[in-house]
N, C-alpha and C. Protein backbone atom coordinates (compact mmCIF):
# COMPACT_ATOMS: atom_id res chain seq x y z
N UNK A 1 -24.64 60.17 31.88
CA UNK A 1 -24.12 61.35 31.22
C UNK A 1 -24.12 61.15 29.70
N UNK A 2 -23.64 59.85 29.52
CA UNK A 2 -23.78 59.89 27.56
C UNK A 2 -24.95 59.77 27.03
N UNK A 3 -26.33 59.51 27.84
CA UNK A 3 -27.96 58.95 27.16
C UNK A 3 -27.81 60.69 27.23
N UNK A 4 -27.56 61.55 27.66
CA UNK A 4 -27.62 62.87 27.71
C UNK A 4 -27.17 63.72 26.37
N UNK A 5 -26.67 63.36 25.60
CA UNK A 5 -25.47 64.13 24.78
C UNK A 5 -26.40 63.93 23.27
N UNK A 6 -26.11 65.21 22.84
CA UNK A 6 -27.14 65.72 21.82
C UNK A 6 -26.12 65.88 20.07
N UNK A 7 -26.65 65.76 19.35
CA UNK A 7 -26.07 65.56 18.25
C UNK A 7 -25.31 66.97 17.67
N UNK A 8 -25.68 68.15 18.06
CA UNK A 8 -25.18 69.31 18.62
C UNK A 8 -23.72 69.16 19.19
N UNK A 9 -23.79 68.91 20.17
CA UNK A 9 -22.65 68.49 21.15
C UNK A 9 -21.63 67.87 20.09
N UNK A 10 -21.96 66.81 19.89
CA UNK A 10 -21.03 66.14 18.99
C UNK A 10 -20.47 66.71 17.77
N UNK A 11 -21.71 67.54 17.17
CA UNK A 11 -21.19 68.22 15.43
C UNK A 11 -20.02 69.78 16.10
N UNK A 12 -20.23 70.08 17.54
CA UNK A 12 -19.11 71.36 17.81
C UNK A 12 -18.15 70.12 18.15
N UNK A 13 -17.93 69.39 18.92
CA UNK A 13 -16.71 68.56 19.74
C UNK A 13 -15.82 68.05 18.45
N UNK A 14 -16.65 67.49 17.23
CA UNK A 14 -15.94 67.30 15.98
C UNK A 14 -15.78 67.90 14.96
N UNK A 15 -15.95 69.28 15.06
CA UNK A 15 -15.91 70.25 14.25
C UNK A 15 -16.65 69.97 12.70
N UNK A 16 -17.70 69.63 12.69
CA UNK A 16 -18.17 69.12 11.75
C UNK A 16 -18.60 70.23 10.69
N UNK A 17 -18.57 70.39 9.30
CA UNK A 17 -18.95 71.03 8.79
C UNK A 17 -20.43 70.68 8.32
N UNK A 18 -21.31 71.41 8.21
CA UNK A 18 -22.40 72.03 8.06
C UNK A 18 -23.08 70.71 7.46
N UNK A 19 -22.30 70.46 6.30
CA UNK A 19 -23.02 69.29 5.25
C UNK A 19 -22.76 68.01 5.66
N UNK A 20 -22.26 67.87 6.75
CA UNK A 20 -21.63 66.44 7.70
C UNK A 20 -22.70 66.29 8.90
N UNK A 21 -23.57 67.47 9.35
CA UNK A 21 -24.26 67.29 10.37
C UNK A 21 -24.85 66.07 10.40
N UNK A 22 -25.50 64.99 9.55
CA UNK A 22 -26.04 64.06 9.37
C UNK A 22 -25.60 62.83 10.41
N UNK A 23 -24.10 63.14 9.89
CA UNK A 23 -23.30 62.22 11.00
C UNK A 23 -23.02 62.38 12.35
N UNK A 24 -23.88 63.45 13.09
CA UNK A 24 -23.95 63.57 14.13
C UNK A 24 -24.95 63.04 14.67
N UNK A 25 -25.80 63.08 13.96
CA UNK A 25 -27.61 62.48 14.38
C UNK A 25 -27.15 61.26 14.63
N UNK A 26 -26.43 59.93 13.56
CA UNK A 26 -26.14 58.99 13.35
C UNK A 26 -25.51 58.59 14.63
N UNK A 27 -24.46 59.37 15.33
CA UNK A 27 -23.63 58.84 16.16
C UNK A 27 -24.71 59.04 17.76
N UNK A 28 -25.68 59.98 17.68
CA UNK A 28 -26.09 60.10 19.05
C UNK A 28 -27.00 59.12 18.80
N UNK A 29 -27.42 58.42 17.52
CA UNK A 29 -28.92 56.98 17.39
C UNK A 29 -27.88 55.90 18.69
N UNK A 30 -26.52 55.62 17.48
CA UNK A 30 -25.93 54.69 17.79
C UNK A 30 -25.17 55.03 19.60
N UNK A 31 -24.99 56.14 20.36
CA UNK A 31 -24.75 56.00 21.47
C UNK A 31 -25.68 55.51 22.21
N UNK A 32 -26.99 56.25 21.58
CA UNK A 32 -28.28 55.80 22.91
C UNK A 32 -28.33 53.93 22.84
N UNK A 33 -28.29 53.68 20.84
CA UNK A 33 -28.59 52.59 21.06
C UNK A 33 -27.33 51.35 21.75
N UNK A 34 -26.30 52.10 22.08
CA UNK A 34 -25.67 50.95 22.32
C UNK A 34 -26.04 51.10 24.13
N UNK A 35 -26.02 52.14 24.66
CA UNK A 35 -26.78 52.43 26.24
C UNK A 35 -27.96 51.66 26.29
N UNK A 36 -28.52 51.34 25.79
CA UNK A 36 -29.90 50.80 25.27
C UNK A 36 -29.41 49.18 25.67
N UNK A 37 -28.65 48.81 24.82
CA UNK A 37 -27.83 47.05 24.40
C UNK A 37 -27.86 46.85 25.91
N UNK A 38 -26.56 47.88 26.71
CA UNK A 38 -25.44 47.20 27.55
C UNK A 38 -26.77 47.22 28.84
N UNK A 39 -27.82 48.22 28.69
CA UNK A 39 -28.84 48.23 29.86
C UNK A 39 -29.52 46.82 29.47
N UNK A 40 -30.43 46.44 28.73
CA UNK A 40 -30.55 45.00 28.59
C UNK A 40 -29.88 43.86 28.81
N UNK A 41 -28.65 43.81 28.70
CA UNK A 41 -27.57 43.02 28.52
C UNK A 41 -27.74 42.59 30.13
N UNK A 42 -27.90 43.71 30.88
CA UNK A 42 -27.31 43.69 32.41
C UNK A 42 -28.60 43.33 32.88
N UNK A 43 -29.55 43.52 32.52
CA UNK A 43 -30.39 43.44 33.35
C UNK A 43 -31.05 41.68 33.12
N UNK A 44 -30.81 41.38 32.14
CA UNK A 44 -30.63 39.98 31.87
C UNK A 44 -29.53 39.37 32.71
N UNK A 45 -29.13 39.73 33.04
CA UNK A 45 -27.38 38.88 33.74
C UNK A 45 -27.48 38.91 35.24
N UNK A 46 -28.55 40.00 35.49
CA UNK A 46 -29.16 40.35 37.02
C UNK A 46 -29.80 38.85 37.24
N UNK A 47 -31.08 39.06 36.70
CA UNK A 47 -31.57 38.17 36.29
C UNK A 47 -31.56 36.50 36.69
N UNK A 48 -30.65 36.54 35.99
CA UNK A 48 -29.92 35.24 35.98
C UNK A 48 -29.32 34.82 37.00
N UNK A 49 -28.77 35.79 37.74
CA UNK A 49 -27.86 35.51 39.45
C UNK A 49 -29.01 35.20 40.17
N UNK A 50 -30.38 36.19 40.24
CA UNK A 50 -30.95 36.11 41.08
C UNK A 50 -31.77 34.76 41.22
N UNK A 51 -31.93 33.73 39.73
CA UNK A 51 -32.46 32.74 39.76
C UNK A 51 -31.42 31.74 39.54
N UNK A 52 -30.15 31.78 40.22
CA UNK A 52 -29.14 30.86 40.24
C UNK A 52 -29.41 30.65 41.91
């Protein structure tokens, strides 16, 4: 549901004014990229069980 969520979404949910939109782009880079991290993270740790 959050790799889903559009920088839109975020600039109405935080009432952002017009000249702030920037910081919406910013926050949906940094959601995907942290979805991005914790999917690597795990799939490394899979990984690792399966060759334990």
């Amino acid at each position: 549901e959050a790799a889903q969520i559009k920088n839109t979404q975020i600039a109405e949910e935080l009432e952002l004014p017009p000249v702030k939109i920037h910081c919406s782009v910013l926050a949906e880079d940094a959601i995907k990229a942290a979805i991005n991290d914790f999917k690597s993270k795990q799939g490394g740790a899979a990984e690792e069980k399966q060759s334990a």
